[in-house]
C-alpha atoms as a PDB file:
ATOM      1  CA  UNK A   1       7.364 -63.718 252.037  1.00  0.00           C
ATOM      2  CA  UNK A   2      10.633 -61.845 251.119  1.00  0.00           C
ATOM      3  CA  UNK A   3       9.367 -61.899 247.372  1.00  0.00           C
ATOM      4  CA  UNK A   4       5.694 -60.737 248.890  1.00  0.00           C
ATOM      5  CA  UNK A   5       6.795 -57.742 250.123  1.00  0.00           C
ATOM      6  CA  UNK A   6       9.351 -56.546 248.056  1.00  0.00           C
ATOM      7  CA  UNK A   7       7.275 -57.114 244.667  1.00  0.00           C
ATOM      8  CA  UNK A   8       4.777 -54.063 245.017  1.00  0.00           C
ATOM      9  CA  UNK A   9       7.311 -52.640 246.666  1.00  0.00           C
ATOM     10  CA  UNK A  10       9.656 -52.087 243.509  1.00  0.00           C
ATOM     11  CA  UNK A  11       6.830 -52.360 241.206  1.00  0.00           C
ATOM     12  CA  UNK A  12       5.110 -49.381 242.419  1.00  0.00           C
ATOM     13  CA  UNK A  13       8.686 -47.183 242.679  1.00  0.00           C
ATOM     14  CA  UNK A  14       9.183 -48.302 238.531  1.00  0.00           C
ATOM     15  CA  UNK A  15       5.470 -47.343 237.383  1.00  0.00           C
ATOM     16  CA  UNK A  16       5.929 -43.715 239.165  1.00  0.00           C
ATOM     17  CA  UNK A  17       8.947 -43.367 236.761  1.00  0.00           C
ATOM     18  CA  UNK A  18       8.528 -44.778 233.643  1.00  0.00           C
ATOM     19  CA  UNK A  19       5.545 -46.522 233.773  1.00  0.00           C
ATOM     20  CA  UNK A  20       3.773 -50.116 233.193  1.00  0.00           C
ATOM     21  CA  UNK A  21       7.270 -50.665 230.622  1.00  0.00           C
ATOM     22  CA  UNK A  22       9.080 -50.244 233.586  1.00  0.00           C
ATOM     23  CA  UNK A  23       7.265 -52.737 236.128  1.00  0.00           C
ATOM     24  CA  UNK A  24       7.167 -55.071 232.967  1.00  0.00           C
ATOM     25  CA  UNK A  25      11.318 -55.053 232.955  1.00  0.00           C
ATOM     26  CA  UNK A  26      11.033 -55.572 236.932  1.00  0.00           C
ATOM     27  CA  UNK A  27       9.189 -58.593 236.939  1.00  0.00           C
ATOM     28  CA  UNK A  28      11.171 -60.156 233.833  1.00  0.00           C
ATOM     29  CA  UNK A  29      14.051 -59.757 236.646  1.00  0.00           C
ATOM     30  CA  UNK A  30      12.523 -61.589 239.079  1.00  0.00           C
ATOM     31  CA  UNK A  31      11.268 -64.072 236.952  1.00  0.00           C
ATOM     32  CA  UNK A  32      14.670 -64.833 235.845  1.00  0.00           C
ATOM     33  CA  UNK A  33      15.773 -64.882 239.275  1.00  0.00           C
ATOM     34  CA  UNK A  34      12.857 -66.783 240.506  1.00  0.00           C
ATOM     35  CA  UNK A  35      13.001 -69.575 237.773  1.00  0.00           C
ATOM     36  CA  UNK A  36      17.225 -69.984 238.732  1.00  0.00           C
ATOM     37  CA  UNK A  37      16.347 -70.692 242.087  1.00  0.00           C
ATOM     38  CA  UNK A  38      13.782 -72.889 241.005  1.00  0.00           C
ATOM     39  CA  UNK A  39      10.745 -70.994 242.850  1.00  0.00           C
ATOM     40  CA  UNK A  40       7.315 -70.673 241.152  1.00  0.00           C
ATOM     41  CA  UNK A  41       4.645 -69.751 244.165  1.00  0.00           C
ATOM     42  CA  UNK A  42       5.299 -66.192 243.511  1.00  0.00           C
ATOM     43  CA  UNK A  43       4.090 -66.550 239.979  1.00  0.00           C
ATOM     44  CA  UNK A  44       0.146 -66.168 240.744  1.00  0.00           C
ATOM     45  CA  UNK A  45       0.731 -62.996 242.962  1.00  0.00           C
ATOM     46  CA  UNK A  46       3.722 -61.479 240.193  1.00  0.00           C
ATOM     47  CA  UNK A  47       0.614 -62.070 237.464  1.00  0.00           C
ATOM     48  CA  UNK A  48      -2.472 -60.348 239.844  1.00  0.00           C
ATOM     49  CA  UNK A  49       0.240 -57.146 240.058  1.00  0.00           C
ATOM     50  CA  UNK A  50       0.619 -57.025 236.635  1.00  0.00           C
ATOM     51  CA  UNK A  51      -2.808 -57.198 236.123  1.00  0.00           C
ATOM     52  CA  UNK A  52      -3.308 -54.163 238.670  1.00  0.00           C
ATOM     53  CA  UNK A  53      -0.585 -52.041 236.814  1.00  0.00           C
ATOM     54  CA  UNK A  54      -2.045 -52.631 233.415  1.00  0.00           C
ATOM     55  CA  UNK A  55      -5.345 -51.285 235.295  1.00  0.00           C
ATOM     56  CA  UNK A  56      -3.677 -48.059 236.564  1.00  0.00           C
ATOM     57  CA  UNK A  57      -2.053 -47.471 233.405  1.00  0.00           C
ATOM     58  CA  UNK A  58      -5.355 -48.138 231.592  1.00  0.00           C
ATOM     59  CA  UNK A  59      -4.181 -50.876 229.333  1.00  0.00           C
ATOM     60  CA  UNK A  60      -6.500 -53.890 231.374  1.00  0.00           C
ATOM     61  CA  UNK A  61      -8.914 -54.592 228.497  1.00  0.00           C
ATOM     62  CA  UNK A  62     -11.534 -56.623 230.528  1.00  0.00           C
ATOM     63  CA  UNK A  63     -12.592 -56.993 234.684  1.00  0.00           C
ATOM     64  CA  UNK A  64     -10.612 -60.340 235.794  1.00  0.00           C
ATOM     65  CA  UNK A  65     -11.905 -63.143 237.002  1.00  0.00           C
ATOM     66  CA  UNK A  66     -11.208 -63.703 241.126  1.00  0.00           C
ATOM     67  CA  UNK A  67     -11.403 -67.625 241.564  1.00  0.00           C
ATOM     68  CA  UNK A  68      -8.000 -68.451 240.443  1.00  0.00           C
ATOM     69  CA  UNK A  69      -6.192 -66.305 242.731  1.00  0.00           C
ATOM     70  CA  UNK A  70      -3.597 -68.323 244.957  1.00  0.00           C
ATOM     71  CA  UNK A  71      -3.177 -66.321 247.893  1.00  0.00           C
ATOM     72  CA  UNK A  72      -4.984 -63.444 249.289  1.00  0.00           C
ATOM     73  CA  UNK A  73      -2.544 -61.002 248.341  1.00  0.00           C
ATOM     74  CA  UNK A  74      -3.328 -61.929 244.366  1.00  0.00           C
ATOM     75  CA  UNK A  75      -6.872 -61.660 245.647  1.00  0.00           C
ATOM     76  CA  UNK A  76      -6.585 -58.173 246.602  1.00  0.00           C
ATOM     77  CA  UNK A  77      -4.624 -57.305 243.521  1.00  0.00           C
ATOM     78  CA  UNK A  78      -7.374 -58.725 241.022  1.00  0.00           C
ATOM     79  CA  UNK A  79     -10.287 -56.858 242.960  1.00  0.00           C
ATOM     80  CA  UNK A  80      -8.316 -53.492 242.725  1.00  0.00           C
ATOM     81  CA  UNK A  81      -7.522 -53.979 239.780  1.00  0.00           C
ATOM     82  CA  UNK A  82     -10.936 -54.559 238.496  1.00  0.00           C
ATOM     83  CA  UNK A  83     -12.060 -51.736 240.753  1.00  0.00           C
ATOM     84  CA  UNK A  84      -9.827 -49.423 238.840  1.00  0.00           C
ATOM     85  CA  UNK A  85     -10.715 -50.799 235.565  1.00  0.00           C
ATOM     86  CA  UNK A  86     -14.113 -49.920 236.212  1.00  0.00           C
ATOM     87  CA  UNK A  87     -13.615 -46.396 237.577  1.00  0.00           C
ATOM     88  CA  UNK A  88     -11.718 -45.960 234.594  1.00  0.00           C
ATOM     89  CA  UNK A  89     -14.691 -47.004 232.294  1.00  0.00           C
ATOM     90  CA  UNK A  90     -16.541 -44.891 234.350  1.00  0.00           C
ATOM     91  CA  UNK A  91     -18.745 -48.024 235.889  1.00  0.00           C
ATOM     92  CA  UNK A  92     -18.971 -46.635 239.208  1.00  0.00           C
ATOM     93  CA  UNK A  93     -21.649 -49.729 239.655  1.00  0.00           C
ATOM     94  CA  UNK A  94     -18.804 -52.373 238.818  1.00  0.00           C
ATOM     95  CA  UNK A  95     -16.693 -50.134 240.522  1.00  0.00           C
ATOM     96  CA  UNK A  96     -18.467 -50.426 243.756  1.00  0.00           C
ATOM     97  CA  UNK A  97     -18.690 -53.914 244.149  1.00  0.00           C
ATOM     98  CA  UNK A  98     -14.831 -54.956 243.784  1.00  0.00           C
ATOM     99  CA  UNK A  99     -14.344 -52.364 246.508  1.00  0.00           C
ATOM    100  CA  UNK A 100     -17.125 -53.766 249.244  1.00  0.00           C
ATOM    101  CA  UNK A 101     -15.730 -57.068 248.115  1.00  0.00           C
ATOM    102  CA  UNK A 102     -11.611 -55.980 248.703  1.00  0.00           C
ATOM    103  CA  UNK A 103     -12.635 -54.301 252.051  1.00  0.00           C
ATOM    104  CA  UNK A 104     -14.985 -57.334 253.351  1.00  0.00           C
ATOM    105  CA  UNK A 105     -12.279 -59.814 252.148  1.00  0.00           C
ATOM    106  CA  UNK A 106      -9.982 -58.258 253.907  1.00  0.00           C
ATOM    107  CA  UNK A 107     -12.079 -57.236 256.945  1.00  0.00           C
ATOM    108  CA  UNK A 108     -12.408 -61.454 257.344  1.00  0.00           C
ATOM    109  CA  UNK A 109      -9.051 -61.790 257.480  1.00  0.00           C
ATOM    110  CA  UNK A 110      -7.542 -58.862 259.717  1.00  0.00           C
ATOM    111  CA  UNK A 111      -5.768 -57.325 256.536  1.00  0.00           C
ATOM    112  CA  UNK A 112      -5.699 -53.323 257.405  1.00  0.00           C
ATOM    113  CA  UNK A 113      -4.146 -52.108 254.126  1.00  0.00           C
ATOM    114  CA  UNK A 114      -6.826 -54.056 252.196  1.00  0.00           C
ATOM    115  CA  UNK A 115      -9.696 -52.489 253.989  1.00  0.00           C
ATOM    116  CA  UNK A 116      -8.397 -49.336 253.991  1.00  0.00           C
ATOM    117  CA  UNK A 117      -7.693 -49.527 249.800  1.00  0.00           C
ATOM    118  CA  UNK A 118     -11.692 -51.063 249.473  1.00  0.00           C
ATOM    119  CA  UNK A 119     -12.764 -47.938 251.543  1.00  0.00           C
ATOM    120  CA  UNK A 120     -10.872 -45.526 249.429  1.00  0.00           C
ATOM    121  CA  UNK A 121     -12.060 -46.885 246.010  1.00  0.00           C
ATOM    122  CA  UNK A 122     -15.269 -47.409 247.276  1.00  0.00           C
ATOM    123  CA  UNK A 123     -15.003 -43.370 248.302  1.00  0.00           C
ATOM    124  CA  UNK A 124     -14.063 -42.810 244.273  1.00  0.00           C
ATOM    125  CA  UNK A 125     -16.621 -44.844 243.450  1.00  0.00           C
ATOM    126  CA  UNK A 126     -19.707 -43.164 244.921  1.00  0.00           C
ATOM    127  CA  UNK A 127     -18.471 -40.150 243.357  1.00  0.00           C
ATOM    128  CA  UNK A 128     -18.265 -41.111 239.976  1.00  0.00           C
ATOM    129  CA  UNK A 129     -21.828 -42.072 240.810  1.00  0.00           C
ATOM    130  CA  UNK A 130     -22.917 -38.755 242.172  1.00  0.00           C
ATOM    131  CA  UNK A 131     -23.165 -39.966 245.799  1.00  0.00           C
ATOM    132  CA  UNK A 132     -20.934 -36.974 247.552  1.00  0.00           C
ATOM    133  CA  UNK A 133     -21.964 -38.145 251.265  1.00  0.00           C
ATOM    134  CA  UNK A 134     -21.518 -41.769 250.918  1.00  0.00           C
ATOM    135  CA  UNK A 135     -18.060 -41.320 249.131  1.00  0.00           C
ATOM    136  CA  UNK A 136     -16.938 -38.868 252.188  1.00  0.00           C
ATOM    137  CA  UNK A 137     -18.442 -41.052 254.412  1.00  0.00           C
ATOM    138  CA  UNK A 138     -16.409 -43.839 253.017  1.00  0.00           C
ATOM    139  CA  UNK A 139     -13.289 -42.112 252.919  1.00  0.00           C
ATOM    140  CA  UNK A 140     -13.960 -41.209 256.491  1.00  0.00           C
ATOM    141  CA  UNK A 141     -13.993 -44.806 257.051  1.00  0.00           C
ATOM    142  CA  UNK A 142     -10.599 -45.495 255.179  1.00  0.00           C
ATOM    143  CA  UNK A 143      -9.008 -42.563 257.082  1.00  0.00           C
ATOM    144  CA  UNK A 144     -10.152 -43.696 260.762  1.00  0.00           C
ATOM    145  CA  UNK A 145      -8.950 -47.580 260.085  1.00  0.00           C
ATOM    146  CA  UNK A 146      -5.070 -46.136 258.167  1.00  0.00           C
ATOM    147  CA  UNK A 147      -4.488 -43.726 261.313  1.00  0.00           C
ATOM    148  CA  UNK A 148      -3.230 -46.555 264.122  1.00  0.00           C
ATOM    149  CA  UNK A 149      -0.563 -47.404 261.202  1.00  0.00           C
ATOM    150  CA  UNK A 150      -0.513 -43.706 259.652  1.00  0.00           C
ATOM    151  CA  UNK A 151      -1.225 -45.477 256.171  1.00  0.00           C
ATOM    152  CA  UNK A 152      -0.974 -42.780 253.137  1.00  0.00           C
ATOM    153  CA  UNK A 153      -0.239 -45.247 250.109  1.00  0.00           C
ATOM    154  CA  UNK A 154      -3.816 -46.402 249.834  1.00  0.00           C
ATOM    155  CA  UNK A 155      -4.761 -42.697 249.237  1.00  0.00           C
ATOM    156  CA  UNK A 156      -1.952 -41.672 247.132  1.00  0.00           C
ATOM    157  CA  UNK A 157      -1.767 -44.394 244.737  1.00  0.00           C
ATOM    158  CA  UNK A 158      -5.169 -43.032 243.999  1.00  0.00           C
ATOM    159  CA  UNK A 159      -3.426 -39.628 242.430  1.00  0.00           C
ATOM    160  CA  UNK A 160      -5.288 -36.520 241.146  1.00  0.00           C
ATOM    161  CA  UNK A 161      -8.780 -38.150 241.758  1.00  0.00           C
ATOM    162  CA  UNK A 162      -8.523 -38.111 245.541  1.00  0.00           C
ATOM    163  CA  UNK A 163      -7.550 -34.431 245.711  1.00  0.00           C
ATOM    164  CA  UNK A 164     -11.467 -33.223 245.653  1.00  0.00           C
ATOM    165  CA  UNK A 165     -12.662 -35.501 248.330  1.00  0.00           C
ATOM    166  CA  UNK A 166      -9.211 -35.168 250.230  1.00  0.00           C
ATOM    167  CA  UNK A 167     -10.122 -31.427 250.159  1.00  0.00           C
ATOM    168  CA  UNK A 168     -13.933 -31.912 251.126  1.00  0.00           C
ATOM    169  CA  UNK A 169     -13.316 -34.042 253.780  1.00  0.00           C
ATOM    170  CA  UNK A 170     -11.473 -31.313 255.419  1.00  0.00           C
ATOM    171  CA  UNK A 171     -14.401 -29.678 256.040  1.00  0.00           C
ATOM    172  CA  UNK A 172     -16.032 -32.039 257.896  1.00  0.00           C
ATOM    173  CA  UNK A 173     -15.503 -32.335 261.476  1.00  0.00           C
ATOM    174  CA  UNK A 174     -12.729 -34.420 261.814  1.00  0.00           C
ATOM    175  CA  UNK A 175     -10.342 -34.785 264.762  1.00  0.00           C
ATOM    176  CA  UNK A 176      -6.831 -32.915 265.184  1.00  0.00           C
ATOM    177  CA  UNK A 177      -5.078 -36.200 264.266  1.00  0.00           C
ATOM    178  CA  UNK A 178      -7.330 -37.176 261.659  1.00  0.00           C
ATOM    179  CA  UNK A 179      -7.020 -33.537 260.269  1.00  0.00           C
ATOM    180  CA  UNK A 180      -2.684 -33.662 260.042  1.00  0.00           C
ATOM    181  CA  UNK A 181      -3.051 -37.085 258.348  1.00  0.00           C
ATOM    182  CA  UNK A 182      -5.030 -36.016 255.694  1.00  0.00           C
ATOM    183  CA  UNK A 183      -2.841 -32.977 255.107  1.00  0.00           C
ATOM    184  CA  UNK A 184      -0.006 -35.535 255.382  1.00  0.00           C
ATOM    185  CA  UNK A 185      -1.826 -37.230 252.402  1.00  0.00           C
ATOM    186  CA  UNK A 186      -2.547 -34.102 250.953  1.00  0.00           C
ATOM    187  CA  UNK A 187       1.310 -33.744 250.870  1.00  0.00           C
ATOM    188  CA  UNK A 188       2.395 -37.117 249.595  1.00  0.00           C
ATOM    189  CA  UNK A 189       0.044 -36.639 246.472  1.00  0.00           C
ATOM    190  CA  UNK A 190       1.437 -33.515 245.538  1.00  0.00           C
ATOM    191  CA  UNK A 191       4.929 -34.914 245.402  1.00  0.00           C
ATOM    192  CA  UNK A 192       3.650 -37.758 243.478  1.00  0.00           C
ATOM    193  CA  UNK A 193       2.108 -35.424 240.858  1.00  0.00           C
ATOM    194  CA  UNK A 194       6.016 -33.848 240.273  1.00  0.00           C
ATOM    195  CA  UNK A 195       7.200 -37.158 238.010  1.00  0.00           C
ATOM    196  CA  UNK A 196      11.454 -36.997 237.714  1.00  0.00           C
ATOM    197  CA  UNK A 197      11.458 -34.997 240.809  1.00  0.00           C
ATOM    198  CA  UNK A 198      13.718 -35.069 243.718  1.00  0.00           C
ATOM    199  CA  UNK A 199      10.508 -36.333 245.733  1.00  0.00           C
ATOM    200  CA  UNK A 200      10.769 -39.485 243.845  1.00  0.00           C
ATOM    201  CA  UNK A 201      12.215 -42.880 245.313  1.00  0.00           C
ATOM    202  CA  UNK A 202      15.678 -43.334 243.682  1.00  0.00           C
ATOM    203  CA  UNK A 203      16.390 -47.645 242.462  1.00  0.00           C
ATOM    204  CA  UNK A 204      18.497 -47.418 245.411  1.00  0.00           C
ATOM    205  CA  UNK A 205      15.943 -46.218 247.837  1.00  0.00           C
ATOM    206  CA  UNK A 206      13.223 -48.961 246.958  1.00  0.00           C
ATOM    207  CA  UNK A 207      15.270 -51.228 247.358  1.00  0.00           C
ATOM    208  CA  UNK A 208      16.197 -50.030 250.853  1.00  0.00           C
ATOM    209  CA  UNK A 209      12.120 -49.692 251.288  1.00  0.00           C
ATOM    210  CA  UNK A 210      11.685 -52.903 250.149  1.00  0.00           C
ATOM    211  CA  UNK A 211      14.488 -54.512 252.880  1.00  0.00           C
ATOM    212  CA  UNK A 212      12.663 -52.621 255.890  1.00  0.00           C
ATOM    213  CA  UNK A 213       9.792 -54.042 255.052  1.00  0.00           C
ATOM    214  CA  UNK A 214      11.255 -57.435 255.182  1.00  0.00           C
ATOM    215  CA  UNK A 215      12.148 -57.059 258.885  1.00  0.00           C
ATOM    216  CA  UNK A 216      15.827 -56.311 257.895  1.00  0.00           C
ATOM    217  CA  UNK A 217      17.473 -54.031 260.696  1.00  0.00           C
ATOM    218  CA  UNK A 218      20.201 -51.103 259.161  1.00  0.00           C
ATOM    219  CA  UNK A 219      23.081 -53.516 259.673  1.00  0.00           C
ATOM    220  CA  UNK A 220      21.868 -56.309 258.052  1.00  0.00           C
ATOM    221  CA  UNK A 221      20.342 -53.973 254.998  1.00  0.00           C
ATOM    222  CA  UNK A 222      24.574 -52.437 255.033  1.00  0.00           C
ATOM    223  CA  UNK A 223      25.510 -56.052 255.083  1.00  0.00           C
ATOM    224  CA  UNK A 224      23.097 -57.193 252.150  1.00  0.00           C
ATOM    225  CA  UNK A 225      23.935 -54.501 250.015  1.00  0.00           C
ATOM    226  CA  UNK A 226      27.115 -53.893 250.683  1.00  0.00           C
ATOM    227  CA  UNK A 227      26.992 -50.092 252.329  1.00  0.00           C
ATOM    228  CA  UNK A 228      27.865 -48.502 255.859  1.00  0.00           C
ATOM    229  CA  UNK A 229      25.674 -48.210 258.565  1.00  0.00           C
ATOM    230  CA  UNK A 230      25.828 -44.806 258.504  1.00  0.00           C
ATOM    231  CA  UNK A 231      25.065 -44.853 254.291  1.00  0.00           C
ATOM    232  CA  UNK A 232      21.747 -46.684 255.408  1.00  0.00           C
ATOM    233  CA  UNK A 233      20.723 -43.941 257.567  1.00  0.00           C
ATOM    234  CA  UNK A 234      20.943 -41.028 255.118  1.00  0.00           C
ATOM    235  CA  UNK A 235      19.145 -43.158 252.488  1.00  0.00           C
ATOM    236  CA  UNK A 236      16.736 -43.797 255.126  1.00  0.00           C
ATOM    237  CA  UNK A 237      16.077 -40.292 256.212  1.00  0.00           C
ATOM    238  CA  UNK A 238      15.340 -39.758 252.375  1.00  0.00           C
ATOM    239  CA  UNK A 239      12.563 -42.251 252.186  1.00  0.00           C
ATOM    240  CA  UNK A 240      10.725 -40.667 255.179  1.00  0.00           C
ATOM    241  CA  UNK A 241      10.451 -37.581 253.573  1.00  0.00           C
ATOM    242  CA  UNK A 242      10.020 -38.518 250.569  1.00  0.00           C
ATOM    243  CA  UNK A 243       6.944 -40.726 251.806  1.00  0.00           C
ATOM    244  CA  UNK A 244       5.609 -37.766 254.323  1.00  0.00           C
ATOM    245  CA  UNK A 245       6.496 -40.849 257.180  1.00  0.00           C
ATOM    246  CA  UNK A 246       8.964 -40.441 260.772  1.00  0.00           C
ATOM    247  CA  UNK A 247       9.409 -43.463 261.427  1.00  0.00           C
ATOM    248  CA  UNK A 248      10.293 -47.181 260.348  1.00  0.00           C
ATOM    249  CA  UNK A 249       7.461 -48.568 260.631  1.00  0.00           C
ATOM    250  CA  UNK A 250       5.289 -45.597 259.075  1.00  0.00           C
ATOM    251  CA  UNK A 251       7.354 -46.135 256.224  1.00  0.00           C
ATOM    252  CA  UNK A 252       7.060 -50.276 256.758  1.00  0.00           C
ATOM    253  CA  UNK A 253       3.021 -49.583 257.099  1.00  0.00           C
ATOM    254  CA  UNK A 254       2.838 -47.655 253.816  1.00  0.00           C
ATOM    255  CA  UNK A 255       5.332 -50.441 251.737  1.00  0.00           C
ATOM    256  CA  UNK A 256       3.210 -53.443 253.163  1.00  0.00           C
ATOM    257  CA  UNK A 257      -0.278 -51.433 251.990  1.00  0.00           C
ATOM    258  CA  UNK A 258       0.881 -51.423 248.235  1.00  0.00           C
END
C-alpha cells in the first residue's frame, strides 16, 4: 500500500520537472529497491504508470490493452492512459469510451479520484468532438463529486487544455463553493504552467507528500527522515501552497487522486 501511494506520488513531482526521463530514473529506483527486498506485486501497477506517463508525454505508440491489469489502480492507469492517447490523436470517439469506462469502473467500486479523472477526460473529450454542453456538463459532474474532498489534481494534471472549459464553466450557475474551487483549480494550473518555478514540489517535498499520504503523522515523517518536528511543518506549509490545499488531508485527497 506504502508503494501504492507513494508511486504516482513521486512520479508525477519528476515528470513536472524533467519529464518522462525523469519518472523513468524513479522507477529504476524502486525497482532496485523493490527486487532487494524481494517484492514484485508492485510491478503490474509501476508498468500501467509508466504506460500513463509515456501517454502524457506523447511517446505511448498504441491504446493498451485492459485485461491484464492486476489491481484496480493499474486499471485506472491503463484507461487514462489510453484516454489521453486518444485525445492526443485527436480520437475524441476512443477518447470517450476509456473515460465512461474509468468513471463507471470506479463508480462500482467507491473510488472518488477515479470518477472524478473519467468525468474530467470525458469533459476534454466532448470538446475535441465539438460537444460544448456535454463537456461542461461533464466537468460539472467531476467538479460536484471532487468538492467533499476538495480534489484539484484530476483537473490540473489535465494542463493548458482545461483552462477553456475551466473558464466557461464559470459562467454557468454554479454555487459559491463550487465557484472558489474552480478558481482554486484555476490557480493550481497556472503554477503548473511556470516549470523550474518556486511553485514547484522540491525532491524533498514529495517525498514529505508522499509520507502524508501514507497515514504517517509529522513525528513519525521527522523520525523516518531524519528532520525536526518543527522542519516538517515548514516543509508542510510549502506543499499546501504550493498545491492551492489548507489542510492535510486536502493535500492527502489530491496525492491519493494521482
Amino acid at each position: 500500500v506504502q508503494y501504492a501511494t507513494a508511486l504516482p506520488v513521486i512520479a508525477d513531482a519528476a515528470f513536472r520537472r524533467q519529464g518522462l526521463q525523469a519518472v523513468e530514473a524513479e522507477f529504476a529506483g524502486f525497482r532496485i529497491d523493490l527486487e532487494r527486498r524481494g517484492e514484485t506485486s508492485v510491478d503490474p501497477l509501476m508498468s500501467a504508470l509508466h504506460l500513463l506517463f509515456r501517454a502524457r508525454a506523447g511517446e505511448l505508440e498504441s491504446a493498451v490493452g485492459i485485461g491484464g491489469a492486476g489491481c484496480w489502480r493499474a486499471r485506472e492507469y491503463l484507461l487514462q492512459a489510453n484516454a489521453v492517447h486518444a485525445l492526443a490523436r485527436r480520437e475524441w470517439g476512443a477518447a470517450r469510451a476509456s473515460a465512461e469506462a474509468l468513471a463507471a469502473d470506479a463508480a462500482d467500486g467507491g473510488r472518488l479520484g477515479g470518477q472524478v479523472k473519467g468525468q474530467v477526460l470525458l469533459a476534454r473529450a466532448f470538446e475535441l468532438g465539438g460537444m460544448r454542453t456535454e463537456a461542461l456538463t461533464s466537468l460539472r459532474e467531476a467538479l460536484r463529486l471532487a468538492l467533499p474532498e476538495m480534489l484539484v489534481a484530476p483537473f490540473a494534471e489535465e494542463g493548458r487544455a482545461m483552462n477553456e472549459l475551466l473558464a466557461a464553466l464559470l459562467e454557468w450557475p454554479v454555487s459559491e463553493m463550487e465557484r472558489r474551487h474552480l478558481q482554486q483549480i484555476q490557480r493550481s494550473l497556472a503554477a503548473e504552467r511556470q516549470q523550474s518555478s518556486p511553485d514547484e514540489l522540491t525532491d524533498r517535498e514529495a517525498e514529505i507528500l508522499a509520507h502524508l499520504a501514507d497515514g504517517a503523522s509529522n513525528k513519525l515523517i521527522a523520525r523516518r527522515l531524519g528532520l525536526t518536528d518543527n522542519t516538517v511543518k515548514f516543509h508542510l506549509k510549502k506543499i499546501f501552497a504550493k498545491l492551492g490545499v489548507s489542510n492535510r488531508k486536502a493535500a492527502v485527497a489530491r496525492a491519493a487522486a494521482g
